[in-house]
N, C-alpha and C. Protein backbone atom coordinates (compact mmCIF):
# COMPACT_ATOMS: atom_id res chain seq x y z
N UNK A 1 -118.36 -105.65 -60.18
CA UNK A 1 -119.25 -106.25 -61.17
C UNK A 1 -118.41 -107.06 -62.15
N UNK A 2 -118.78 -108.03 -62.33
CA UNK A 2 -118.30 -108.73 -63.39
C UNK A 2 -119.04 -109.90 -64.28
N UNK A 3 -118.78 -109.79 -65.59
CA UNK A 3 -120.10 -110.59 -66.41
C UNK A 3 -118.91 -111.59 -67.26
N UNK A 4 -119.11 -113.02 -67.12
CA UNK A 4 -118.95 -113.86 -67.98
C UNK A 4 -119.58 -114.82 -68.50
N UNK A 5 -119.50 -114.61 -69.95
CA UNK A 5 -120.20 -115.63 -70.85
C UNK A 5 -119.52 -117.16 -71.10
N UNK A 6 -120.18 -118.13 -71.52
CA UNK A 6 -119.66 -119.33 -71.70
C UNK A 6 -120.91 -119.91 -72.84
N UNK A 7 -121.05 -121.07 -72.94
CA UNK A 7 -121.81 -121.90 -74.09
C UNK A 7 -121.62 -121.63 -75.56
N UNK A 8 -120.91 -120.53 -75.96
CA UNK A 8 -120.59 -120.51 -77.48
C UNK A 8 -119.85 -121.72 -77.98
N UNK A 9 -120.04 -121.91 -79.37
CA UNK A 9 -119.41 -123.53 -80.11
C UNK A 9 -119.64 -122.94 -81.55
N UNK A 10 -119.57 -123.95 -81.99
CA UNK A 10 -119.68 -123.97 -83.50
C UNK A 10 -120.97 -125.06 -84.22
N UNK A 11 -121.98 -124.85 -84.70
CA UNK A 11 -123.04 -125.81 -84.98
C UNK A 11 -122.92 -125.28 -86.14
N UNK A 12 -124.21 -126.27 -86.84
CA UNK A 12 -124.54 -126.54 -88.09
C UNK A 12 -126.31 -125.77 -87.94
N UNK A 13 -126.46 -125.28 -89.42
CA UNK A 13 -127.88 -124.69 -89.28
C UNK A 13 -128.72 -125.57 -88.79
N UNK A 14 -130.08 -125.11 -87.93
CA UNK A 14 -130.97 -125.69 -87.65
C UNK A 14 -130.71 -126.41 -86.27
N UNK A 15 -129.02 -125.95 -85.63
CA UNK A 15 -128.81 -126.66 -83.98
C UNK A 15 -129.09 -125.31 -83.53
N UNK A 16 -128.82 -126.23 -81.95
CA UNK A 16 -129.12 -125.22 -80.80
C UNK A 16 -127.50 -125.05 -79.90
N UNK A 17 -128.07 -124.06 -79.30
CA UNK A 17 -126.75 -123.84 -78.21
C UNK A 17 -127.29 -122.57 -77.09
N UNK A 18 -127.10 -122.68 -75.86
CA UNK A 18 -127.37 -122.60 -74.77
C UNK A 18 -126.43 -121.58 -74.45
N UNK A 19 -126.62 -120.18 -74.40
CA UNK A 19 -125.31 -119.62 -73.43
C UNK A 19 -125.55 -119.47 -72.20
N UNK A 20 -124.85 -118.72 -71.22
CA UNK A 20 -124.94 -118.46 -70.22
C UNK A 20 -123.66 -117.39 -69.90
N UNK A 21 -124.34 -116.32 -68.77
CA UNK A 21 -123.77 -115.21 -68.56
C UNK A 21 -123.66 -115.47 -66.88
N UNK A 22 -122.49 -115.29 -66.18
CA UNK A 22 -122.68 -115.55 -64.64
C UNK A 22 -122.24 -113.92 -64.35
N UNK A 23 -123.14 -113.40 -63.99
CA UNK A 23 -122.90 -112.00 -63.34
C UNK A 23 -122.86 -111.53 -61.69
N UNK A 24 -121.83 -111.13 -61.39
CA UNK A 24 -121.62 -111.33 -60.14
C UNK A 24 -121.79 -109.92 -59.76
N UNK A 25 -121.96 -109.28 -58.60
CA UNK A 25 -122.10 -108.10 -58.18
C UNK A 25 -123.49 -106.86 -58.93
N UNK A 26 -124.22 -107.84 -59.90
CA UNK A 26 -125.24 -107.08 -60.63
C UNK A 26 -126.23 -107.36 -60.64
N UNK A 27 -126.89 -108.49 -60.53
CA UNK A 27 -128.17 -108.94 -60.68
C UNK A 27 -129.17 -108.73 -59.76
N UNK A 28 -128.69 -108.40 -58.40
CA UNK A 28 -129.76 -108.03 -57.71
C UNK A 28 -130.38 -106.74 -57.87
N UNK A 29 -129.09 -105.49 -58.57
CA UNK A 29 -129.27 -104.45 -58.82
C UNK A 29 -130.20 -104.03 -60.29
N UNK A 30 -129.85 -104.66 -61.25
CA UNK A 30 -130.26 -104.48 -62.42
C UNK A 30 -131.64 -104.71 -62.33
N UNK A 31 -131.64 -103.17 -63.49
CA UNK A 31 -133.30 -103.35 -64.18
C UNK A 31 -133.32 -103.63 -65.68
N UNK A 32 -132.02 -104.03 -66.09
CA UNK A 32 -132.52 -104.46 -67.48
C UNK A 32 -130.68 -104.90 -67.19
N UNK A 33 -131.48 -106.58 -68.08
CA UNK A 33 -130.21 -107.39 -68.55
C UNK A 33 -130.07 -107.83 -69.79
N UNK A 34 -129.17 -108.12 -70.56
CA UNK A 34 -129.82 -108.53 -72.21
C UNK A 34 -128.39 -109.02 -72.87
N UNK A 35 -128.58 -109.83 -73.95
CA UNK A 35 -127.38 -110.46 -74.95
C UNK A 35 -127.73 -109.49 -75.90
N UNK A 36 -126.31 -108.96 -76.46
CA UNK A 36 -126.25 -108.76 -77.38
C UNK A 36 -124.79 -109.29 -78.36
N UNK A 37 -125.28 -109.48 -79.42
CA UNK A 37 -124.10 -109.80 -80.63
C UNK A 37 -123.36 -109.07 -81.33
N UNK A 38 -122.04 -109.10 -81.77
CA UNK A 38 -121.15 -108.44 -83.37
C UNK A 38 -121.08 -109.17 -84.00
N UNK A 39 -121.34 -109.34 -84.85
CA UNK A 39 -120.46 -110.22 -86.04
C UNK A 39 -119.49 -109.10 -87.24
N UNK A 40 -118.46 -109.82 -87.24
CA UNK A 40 -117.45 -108.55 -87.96
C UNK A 40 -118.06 -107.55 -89.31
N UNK A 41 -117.24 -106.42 -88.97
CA UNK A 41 -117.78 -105.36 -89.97
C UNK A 41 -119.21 -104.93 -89.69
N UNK A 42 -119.50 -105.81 -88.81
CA UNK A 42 -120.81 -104.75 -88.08
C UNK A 42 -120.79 -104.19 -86.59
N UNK A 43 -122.04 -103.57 -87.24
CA UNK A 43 -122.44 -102.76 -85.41
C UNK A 43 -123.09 -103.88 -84.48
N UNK A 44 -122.47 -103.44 -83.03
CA UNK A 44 -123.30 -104.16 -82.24
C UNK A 44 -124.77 -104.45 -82.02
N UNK A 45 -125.28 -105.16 -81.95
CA UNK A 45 -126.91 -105.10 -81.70
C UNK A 45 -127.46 -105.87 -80.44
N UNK A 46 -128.74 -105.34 -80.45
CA UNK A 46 -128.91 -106.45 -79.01
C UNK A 46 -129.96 -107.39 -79.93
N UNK A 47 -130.11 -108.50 -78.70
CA UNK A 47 -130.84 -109.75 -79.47
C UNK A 47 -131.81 -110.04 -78.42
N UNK A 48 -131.64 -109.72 -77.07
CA UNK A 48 -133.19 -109.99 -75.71
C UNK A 48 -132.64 -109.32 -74.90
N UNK A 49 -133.44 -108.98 -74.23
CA UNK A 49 -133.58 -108.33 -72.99
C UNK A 49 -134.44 -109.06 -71.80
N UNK A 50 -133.93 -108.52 -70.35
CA UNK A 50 -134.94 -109.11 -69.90
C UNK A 50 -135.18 -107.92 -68.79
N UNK A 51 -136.13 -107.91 -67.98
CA UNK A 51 -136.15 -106.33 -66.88
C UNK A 51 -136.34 -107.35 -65.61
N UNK A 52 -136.03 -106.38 -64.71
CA UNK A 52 -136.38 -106.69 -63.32
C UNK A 52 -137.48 -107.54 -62.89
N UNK A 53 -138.50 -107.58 -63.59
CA UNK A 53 -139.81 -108.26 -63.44
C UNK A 53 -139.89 -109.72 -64.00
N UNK A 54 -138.93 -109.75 -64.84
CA UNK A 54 -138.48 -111.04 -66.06
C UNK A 54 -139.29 -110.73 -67.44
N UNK A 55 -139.70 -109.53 -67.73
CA UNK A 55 -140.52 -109.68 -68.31
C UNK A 55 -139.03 -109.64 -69.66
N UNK A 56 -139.73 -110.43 -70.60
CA UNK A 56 -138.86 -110.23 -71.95
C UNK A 56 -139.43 -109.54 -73.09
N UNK A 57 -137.67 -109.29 -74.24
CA UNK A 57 -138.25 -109.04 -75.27
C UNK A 57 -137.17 -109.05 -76.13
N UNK A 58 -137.48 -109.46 -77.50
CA UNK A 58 -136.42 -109.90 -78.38
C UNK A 58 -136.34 -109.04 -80.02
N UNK A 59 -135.58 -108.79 -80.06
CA UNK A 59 -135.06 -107.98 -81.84
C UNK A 59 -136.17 -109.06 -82.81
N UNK A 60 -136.63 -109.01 -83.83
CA UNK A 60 -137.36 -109.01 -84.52
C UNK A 60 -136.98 -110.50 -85.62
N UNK A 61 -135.84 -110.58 -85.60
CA UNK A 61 -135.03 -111.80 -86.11
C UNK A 61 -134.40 -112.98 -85.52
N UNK A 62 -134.86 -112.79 -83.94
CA UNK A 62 -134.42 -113.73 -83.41
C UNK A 62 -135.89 -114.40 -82.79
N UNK A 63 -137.20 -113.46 -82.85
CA UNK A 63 -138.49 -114.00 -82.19
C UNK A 63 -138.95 -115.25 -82.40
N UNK A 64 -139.21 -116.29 -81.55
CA UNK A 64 -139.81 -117.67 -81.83
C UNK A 64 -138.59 -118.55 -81.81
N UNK A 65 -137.30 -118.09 -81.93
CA UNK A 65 -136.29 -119.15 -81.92
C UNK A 65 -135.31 -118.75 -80.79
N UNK A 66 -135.20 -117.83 -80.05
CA UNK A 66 -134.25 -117.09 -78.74
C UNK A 66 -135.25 -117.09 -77.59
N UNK A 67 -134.72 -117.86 -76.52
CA UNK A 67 -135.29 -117.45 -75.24
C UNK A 67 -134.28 -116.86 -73.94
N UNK A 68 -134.76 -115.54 -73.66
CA UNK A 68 -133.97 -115.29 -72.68
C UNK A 68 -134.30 -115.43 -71.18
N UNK A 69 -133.44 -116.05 -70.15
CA UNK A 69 -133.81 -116.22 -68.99
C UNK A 69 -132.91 -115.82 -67.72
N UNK A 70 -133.26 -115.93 -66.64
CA UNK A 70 -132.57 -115.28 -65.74
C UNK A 70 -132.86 -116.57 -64.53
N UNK A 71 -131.79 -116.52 -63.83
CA UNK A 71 -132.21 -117.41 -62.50
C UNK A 71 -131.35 -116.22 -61.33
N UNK A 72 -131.91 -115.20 -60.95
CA UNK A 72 -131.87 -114.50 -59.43
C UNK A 72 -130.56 -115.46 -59.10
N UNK A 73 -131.21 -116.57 -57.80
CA UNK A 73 -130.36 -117.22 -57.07
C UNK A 73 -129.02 -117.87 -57.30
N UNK A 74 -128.59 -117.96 -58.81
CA UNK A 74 -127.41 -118.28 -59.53
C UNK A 74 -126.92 -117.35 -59.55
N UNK A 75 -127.38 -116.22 -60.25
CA UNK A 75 -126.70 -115.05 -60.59
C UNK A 75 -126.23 -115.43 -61.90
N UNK A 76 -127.33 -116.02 -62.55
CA UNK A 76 -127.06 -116.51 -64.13
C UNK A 76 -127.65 -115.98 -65.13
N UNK A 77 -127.71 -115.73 -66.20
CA UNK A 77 -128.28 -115.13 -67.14
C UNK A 77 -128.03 -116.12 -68.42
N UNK A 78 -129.28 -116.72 -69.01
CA UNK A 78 -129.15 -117.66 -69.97
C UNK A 78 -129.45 -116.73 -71.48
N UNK A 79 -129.30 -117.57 -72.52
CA UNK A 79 -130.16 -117.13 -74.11
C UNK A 79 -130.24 -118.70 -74.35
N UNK A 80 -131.01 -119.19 -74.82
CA UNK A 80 -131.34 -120.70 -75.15
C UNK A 80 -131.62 -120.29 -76.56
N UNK A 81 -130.48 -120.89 -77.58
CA UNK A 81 -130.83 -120.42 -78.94
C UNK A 81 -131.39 -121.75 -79.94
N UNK A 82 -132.39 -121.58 -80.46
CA UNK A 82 -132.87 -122.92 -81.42
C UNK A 82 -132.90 -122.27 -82.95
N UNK A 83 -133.10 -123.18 -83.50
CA UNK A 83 -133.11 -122.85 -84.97
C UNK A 83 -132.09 -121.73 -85.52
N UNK A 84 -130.72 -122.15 -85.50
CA UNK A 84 -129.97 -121.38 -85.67
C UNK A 84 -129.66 -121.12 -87.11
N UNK A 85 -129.24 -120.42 -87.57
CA UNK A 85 -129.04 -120.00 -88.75
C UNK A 85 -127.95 -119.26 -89.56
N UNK A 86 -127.23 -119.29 -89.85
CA UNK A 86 -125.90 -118.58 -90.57
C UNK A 86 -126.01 -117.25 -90.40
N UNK A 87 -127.07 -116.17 -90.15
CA UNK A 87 -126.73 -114.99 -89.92
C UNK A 87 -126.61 -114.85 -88.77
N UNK A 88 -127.14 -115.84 -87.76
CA UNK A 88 -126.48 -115.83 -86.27
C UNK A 88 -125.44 -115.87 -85.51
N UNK A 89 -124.42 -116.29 -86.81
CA UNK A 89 -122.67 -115.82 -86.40
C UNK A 89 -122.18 -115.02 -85.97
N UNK A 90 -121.59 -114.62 -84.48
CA UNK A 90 -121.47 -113.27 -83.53
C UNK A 90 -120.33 -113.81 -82.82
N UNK A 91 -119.95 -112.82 -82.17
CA UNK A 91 -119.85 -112.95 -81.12
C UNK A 91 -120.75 -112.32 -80.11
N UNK A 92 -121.14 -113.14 -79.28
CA UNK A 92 -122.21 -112.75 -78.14
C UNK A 92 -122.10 -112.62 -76.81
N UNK A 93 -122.41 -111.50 -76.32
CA UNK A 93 -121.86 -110.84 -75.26
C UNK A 93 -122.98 -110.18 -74.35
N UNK A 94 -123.04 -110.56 -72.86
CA UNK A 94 -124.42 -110.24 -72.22
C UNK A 94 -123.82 -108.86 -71.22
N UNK A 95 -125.23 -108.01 -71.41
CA UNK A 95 -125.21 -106.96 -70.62
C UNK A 95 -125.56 -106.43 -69.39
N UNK A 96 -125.88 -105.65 -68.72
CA UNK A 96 -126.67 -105.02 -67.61
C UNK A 96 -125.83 -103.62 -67.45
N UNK A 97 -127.36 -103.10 -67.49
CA UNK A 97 -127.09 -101.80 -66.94
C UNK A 97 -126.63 -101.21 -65.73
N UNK A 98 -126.43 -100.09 -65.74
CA UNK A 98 -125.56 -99.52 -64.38
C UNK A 98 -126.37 -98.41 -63.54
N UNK A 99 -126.24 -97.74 -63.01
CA UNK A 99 -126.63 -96.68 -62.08
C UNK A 99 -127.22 -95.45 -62.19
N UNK A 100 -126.42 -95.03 -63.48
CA UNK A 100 -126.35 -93.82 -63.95
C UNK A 100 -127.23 -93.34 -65.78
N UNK A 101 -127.45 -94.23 -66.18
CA UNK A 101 -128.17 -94.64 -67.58
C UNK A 101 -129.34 -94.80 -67.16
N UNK A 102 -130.26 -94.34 -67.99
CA UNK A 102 -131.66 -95.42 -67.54
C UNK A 102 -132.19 -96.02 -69.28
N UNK A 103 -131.34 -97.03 -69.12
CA UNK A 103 -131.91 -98.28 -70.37
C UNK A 103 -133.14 -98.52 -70.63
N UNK A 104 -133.30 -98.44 -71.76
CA UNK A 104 -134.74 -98.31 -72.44
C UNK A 104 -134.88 -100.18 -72.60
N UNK A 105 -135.44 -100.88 -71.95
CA UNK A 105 -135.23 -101.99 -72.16
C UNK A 105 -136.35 -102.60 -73.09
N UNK A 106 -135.88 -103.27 -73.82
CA UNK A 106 -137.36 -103.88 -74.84
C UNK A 106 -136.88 -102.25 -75.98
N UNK A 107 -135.89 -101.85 -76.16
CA UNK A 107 -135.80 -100.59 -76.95
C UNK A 107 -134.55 -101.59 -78.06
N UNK A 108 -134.92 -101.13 -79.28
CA UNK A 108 -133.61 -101.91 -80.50
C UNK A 108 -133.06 -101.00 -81.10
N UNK A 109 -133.39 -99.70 -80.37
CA UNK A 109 -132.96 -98.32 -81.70
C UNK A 109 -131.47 -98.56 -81.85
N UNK A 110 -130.67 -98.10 -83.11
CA UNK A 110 -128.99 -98.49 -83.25
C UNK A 110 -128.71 -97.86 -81.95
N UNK A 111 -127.29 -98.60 -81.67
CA UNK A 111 -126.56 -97.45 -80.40
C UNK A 111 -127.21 -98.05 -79.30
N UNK A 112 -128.33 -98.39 -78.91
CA UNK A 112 -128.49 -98.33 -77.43
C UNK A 112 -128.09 -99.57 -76.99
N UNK A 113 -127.15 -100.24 -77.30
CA UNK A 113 -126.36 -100.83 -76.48
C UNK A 113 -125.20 -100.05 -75.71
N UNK A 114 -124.78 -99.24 -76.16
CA UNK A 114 -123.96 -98.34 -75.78
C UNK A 114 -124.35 -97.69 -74.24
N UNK A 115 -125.99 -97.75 -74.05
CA UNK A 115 -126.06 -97.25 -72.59
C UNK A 115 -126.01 -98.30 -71.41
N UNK A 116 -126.00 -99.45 -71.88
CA UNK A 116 -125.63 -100.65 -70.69
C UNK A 116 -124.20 -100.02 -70.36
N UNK A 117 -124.18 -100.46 -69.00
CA UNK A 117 -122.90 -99.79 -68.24
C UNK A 117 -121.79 -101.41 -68.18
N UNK A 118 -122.04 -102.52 -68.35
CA UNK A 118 -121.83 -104.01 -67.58
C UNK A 118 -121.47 -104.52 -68.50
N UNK A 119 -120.35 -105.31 -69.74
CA UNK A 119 -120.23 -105.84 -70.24
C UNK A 119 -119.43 -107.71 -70.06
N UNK A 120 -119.99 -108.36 -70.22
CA UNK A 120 -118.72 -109.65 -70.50
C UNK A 120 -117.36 -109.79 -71.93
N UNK A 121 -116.58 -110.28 -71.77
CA UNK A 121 -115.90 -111.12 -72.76
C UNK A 121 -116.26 -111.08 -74.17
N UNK A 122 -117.45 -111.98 -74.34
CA UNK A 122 -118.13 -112.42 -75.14
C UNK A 122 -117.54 -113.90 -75.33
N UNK A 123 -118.57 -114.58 -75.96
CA UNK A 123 -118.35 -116.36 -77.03
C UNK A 123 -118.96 -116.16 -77.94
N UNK A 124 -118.22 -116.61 -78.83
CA UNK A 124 -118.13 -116.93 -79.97
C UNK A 124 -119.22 -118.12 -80.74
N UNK A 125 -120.18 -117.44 -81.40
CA UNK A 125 -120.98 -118.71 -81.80
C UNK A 125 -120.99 -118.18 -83.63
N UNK A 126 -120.60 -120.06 -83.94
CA UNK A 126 -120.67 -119.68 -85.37
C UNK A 126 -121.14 -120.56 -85.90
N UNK A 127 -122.38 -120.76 -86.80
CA UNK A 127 -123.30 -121.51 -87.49
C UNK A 127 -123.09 -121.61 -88.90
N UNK A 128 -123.18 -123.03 -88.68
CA UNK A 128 -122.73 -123.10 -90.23
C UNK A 128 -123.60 -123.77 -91.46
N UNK A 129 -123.77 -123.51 -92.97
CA UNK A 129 -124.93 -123.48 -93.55
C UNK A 129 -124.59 -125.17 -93.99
């Protein structure tokens, strides 16, 4: 298994930026895939999810401006971010679960990023006011 992210940059409030996660050895398996962010001195959080079905769902601060998507046949995993905003400074890093967990997906309680088994790298996106 292996997950890498790419599309992080540096914008100005109110741009967009596009990531993408290429996950290899997981996507046919996974029932829940999702981005989540740090930005320093904090805890990790997640920001979308998506399940086996595609169905989505997003943290409460990113709704109406984050879309998360999946393309199967790539083995890609997107976040299409608009209306960005200065607290959106992270680093952002996409997940999928593993075998042995069963991920509460569409779940934001603290910590449950911690049960995804699959991590990437992360990129770096930093918005500026």
């Amino acid at each position: 298994v292996q997950l890498v992210e790419a599309g992080g940059g540096s914008v100005q409030a109110g741009g967009s930026l596009k990531l993408f996660c290429a996950a290899s050895g997981v996507m046919a398996s996974s029932k829940c895939m999702g981005w989540f962010r740090q930005a320093p001195g904090k805890e990790r959080e997640g920001v979308a999810h998506i399940d086996s079905h595609g169905i989505t769902s997003y943290t409460d601060s990113v709704k109406g401006r984050f879309t998360i998507s999946k393309d199967n046949a790539k083995n890609t995993l997107y976040l299409e971010m608009n209306s960005l905003k200065p607290e959106d400074t992270a680093m952002y890093y996409c997940a999928a679960d593993g075998p042995f967990i069963a991920v509460k997906c569409g779940s934001w309680s603290a910590g449950g990023w911690a049960d995804f088994a699959y991590w990437g790298q992360g990129t770096q996106v930093t918005v500026s006011s």
